[in-house]
C-alpha atoms as a PDB file:
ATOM      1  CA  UNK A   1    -191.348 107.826  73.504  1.00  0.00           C
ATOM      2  CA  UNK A   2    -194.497 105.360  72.767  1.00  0.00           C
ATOM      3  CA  UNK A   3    -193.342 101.751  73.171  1.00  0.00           C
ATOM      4  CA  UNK A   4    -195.516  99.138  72.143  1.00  0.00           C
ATOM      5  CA  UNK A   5    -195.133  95.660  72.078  1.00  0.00           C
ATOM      6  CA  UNK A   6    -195.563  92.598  70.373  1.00  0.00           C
ATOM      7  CA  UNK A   7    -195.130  88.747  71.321  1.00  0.00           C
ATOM      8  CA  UNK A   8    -193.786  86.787  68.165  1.00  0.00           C
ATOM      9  CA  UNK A   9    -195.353  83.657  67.754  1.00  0.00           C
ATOM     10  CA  UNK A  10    -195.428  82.751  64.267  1.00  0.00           C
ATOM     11  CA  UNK A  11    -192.807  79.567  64.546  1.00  0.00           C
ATOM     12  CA  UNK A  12    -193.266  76.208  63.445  1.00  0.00           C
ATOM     13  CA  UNK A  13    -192.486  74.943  66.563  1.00  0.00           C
ATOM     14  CA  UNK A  14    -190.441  71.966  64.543  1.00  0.00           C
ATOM     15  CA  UNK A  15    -188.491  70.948  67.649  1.00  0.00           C
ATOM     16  CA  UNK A  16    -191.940  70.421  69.646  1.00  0.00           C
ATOM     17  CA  UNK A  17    -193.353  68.109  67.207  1.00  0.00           C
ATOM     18  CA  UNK A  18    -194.664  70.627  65.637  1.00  0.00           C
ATOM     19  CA  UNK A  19    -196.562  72.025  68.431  1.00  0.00           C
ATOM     20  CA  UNK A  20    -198.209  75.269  68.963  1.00  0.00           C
ATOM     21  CA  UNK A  21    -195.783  76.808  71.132  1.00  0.00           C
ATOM     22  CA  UNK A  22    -197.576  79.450  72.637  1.00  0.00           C
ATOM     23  CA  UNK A  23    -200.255  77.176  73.422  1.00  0.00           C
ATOM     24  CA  UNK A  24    -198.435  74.989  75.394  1.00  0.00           C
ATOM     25  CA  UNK A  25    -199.033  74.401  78.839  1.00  0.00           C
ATOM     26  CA  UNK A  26    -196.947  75.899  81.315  1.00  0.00           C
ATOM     27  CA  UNK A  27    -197.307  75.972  85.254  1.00  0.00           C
ATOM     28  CA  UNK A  28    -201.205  75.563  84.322  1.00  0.00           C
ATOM     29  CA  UNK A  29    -201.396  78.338  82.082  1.00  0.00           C
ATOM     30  CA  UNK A  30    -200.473  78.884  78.289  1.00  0.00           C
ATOM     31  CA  UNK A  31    -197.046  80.091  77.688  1.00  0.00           C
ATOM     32  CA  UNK A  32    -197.801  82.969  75.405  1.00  0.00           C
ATOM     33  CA  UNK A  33    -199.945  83.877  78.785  1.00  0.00           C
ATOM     34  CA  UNK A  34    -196.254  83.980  80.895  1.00  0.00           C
ATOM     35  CA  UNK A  35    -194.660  85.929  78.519  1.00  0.00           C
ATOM     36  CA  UNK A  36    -197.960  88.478  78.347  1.00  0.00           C
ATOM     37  CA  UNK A  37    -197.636  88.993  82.296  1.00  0.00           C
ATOM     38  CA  UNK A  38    -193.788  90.062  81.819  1.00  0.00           C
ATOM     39  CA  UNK A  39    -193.992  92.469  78.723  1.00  0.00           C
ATOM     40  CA  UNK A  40    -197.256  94.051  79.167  1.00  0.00           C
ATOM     41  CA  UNK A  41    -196.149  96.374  82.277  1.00  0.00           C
ATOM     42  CA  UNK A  42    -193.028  97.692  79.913  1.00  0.00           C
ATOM     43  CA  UNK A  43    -195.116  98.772  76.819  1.00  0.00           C
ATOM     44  CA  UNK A  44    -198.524 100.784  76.393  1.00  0.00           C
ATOM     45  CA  UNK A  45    -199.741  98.377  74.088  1.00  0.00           C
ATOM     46  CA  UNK A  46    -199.114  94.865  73.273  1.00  0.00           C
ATOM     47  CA  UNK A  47    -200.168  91.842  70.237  1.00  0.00           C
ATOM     48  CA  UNK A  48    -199.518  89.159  68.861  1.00  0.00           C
ATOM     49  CA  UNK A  49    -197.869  88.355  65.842  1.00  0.00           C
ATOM     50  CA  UNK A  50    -199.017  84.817  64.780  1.00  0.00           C
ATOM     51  CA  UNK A  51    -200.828  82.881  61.996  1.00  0.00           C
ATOM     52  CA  UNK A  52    -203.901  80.376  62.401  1.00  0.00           C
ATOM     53  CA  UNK A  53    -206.705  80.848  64.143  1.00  0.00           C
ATOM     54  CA  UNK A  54    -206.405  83.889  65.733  1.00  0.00           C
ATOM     55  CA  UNK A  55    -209.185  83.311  68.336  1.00  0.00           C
ATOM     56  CA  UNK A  56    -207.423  80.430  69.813  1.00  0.00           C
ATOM     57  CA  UNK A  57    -205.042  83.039  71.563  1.00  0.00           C
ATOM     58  CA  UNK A  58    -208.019  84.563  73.755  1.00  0.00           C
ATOM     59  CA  UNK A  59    -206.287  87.238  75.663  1.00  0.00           C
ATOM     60  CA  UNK A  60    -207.778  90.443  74.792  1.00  0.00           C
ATOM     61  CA  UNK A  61    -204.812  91.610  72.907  1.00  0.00           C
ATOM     62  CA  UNK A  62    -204.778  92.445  69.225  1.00  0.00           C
ATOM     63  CA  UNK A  63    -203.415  89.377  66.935  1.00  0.00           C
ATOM     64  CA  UNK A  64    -201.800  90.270  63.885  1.00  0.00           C
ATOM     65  CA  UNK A  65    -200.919  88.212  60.405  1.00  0.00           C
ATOM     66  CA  UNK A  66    -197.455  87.839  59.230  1.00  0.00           C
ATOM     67  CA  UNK A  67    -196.290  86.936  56.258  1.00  0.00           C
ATOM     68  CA  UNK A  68    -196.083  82.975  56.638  1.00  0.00           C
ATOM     69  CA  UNK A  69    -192.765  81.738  56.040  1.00  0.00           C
ATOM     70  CA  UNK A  70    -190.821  85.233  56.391  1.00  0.00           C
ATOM     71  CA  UNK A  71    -189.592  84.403  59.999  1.00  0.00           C
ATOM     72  CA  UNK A  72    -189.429  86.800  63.002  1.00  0.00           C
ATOM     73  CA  UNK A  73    -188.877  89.631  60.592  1.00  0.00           C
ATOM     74  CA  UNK A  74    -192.441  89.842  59.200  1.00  0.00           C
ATOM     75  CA  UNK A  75    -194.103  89.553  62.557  1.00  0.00           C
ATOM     76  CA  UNK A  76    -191.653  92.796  63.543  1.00  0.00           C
ATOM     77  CA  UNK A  77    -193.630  94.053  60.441  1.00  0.00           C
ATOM     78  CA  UNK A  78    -196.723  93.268  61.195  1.00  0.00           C
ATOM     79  CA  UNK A  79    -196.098  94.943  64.536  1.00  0.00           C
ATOM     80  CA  UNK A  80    -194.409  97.941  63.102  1.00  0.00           C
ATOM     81  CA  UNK A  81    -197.336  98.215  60.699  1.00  0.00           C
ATOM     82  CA  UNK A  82    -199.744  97.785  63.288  1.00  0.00           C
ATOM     83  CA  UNK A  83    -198.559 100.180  65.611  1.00  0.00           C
ATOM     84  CA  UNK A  84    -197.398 103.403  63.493  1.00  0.00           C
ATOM     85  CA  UNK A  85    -201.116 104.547  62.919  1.00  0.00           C
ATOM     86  CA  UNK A  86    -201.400 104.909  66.845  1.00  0.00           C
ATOM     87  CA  UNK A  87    -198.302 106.849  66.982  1.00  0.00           C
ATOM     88  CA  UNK A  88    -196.308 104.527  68.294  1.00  0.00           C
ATOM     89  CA  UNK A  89    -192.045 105.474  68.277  1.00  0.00           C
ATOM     90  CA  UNK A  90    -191.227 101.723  68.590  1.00  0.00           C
ATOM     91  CA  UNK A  91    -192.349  98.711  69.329  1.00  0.00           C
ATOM     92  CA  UNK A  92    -190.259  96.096  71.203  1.00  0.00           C
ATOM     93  CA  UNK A  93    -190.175  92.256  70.180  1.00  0.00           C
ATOM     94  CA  UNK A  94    -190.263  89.247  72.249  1.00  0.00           C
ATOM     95  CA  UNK A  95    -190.239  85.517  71.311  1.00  0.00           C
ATOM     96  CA  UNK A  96    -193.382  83.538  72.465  1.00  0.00           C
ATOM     97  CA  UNK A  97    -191.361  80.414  73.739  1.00  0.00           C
ATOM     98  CA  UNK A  98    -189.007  83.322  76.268  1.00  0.00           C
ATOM     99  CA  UNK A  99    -191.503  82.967  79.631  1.00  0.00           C
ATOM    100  CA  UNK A 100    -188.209  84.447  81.616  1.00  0.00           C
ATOM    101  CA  UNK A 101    -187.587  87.549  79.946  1.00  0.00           C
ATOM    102  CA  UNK A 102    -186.122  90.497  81.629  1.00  0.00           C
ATOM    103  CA  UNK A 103    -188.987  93.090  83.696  1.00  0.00           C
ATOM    104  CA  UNK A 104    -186.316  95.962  82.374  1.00  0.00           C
ATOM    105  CA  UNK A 105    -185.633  94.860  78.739  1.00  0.00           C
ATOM    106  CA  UNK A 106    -187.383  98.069  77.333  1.00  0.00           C
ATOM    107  CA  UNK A 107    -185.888 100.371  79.230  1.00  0.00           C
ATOM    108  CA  UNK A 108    -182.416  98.723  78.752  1.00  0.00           C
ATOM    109  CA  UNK A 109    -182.961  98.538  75.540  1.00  0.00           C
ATOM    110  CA  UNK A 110    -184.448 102.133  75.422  1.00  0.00           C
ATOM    111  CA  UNK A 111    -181.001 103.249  76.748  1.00  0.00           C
ATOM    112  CA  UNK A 112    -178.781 101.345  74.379  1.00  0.00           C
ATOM    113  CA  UNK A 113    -180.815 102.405  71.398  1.00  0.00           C
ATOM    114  CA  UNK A 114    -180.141 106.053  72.237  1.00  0.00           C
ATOM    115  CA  UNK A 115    -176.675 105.806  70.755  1.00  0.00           C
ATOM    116  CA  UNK A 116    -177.759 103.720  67.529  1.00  0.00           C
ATOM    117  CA  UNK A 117    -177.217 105.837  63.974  1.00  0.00           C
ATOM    118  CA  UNK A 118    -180.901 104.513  63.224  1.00  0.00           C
ATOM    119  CA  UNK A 119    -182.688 104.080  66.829  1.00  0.00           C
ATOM    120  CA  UNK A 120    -182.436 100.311  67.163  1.00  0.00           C
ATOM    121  CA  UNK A 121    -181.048  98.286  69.825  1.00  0.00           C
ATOM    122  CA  UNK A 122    -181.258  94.021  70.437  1.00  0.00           C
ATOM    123  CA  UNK A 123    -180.301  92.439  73.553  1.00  0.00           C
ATOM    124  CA  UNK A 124    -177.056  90.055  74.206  1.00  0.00           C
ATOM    125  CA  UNK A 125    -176.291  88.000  76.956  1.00  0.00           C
ATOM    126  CA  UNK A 126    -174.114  84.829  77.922  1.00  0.00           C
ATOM    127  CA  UNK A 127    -171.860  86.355  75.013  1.00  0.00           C
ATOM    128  CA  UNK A 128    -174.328  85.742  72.398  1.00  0.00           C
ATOM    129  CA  UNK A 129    -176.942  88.349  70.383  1.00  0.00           C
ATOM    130  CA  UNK A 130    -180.420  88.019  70.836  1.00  0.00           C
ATOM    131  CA  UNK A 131    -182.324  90.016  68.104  1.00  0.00           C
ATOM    132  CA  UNK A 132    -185.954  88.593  68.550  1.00  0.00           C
ATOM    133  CA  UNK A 133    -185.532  90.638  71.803  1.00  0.00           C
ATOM    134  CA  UNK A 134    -185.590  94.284  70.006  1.00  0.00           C
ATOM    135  CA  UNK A 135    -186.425  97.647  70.451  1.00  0.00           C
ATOM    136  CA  UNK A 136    -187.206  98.283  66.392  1.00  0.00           C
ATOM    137  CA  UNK A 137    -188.034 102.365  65.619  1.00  0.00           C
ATOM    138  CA  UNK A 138    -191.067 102.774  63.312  1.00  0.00           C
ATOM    139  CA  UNK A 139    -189.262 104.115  60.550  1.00  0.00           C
ATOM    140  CA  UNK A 140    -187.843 101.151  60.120  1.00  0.00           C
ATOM    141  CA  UNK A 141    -191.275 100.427  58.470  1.00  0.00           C
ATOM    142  CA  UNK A 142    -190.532 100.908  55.382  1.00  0.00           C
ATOM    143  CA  UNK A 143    -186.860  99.582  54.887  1.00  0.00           C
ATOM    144  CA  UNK A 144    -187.809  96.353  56.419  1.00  0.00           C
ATOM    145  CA  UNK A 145    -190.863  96.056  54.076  1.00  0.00           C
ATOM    146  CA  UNK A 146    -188.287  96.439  51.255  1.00  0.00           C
ATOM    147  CA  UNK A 147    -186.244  93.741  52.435  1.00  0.00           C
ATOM    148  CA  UNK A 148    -188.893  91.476  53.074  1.00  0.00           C
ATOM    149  CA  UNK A 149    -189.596  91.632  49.386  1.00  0.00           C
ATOM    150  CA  UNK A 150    -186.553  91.483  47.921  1.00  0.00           C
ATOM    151  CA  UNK A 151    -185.819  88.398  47.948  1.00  0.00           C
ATOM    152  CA  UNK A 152    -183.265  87.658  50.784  1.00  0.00           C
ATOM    153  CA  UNK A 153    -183.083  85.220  53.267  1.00  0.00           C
ATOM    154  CA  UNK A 154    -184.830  87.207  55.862  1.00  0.00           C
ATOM    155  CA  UNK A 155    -182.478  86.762  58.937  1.00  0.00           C
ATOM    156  CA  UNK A 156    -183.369  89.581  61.571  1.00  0.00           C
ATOM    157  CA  UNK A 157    -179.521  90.043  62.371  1.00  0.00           C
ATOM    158  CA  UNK A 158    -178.819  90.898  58.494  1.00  0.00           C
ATOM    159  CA  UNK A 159    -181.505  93.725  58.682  1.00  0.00           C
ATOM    160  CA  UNK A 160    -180.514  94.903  62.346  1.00  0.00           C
ATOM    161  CA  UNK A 161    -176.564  94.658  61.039  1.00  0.00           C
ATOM    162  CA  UNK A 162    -177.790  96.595  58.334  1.00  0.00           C
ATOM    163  CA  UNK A 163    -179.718  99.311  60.502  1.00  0.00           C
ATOM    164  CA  UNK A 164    -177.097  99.932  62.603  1.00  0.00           C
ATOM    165  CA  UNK A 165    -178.364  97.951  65.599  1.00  0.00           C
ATOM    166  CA  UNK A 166    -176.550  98.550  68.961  1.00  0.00           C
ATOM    167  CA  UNK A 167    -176.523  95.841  71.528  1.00  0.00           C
ATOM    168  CA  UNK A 168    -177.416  95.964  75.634  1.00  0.00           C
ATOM    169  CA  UNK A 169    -176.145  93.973  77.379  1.00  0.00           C
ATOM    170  CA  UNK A 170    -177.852  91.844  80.329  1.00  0.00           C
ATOM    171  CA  UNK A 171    -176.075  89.249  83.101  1.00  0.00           C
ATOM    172  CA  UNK A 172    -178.441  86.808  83.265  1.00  0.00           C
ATOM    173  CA  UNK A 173    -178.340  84.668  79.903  1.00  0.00           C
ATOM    174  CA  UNK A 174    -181.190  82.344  81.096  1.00  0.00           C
ATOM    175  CA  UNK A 175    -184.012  85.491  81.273  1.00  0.00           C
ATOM    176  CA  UNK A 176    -183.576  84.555  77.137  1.00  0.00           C
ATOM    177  CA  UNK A 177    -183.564  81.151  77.089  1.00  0.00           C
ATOM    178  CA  UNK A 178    -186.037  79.941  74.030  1.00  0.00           C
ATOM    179  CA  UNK A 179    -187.909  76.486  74.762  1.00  0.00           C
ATOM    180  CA  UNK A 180    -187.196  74.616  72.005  1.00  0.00           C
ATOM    181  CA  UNK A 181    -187.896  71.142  73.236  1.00  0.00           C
ATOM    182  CA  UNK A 182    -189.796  69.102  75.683  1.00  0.00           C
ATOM    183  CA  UNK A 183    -186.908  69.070  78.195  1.00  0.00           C
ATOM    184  CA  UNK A 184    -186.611  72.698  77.740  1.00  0.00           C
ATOM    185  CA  UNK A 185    -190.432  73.041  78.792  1.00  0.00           C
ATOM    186  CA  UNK A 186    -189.983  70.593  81.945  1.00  0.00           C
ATOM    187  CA  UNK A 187    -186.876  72.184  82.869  1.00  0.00           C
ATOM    188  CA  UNK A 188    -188.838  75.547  83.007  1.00  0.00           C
ATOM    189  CA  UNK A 189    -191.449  73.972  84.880  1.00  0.00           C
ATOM    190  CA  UNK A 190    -189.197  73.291  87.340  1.00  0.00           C
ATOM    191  CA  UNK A 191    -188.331  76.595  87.700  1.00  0.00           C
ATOM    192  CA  UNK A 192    -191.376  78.235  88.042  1.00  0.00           C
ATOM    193  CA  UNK A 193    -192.671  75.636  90.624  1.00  0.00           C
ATOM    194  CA  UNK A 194    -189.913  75.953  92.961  1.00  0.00           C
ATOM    195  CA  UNK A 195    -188.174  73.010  94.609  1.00  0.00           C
ATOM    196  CA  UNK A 196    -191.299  70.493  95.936  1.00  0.00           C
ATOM    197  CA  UNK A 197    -191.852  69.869  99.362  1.00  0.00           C
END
């Protein structure tokens, strides 16, 4: 299998004030950069799905368009679209604003998704779903395209209900925590420093 990855970071960021999450500073460094350093060593290739400038980003990774508006579900598109040229079998999706996330979601997820009908697997933990956090099969390229344009409310659980998604399951619930807020950033801060001497 050929994994390939891509950081979704197309959000509003309403909750910020409207910030540019990924931008945002984090133990010195931007938080798109955090979640980079964790998903790049589990994929062959990774980008990022965002809209804007895409030069502000700066990383040396690929930075793809999504349909503004769509949600998460048109950056997986982008990515999907994006990655099936180069042969890719799937590409695995990450929030922007999730600097904790697992160093063995893909091959977790790899696992789960070998018993899904259609190849695609989201993670869950602390009891609830977590599809931004997916392993989505490329030939999913074309159904999700569809259902981008018809219409719907694009929620990414309808389309992974829809698909058959499977779920794997993971202990620690705060490896997918989203920062949402200001608090959420400080508390994370805290983390990363460590206690203070």
């Amino acid at each position: 299998m050929r994994i390939f990855g891509v950081i979704l970071a197309g959000g509003q960021g309403r909750r910020m004030g409207g910030a540019d999450k990924g931008m945002l500073p984090l133990a010195g460094r931007p938080l798109v950069s955090h979640v980079l350093e964790r998903l790049e060593p589990q994929v062959e290739r990774v980008a990022i799905s965002a809209n804007g400038v895409a030069g502000r980003f700066a990383l040396g990774v690929p930075v793809l368009a999504d349909q503004g508006g769509a949600g998460p579900l048109a950056g997986i598109c982008a990515a999907l679209d994006w990655a099936a040229p180069m042969g890719a079998t799937a590409v695995l999706s990450v929030p922007v604003d999730a600097p904790f996330l697992p160093g063995d979601l893909c091959p977790r997820l790899c696992l789960a998704a070998e018993t899904a009908p259609e190849g695609l697997a989201i993670a869950q933990a602390g009891g609830r779903d977590h599809p931004t956090f997916g392993l989505w099969p490329v030939s999913l390229l074309e159904p999700l395209r569809a259902f981008l344009a018809s219409g719907a409310k694009p929620k990414v659980m309808d389309f992974a209900r829809a698909h058959g998604a499977v779920a794997a399951a993971f202990a620690d619930a705060l490896a997918f925590e989203n920062l949402n807020t200001p608090e959420d950033l400080a508390r994370a801060e805290t983390l990363l420093r460590g206690p203070q001497a």
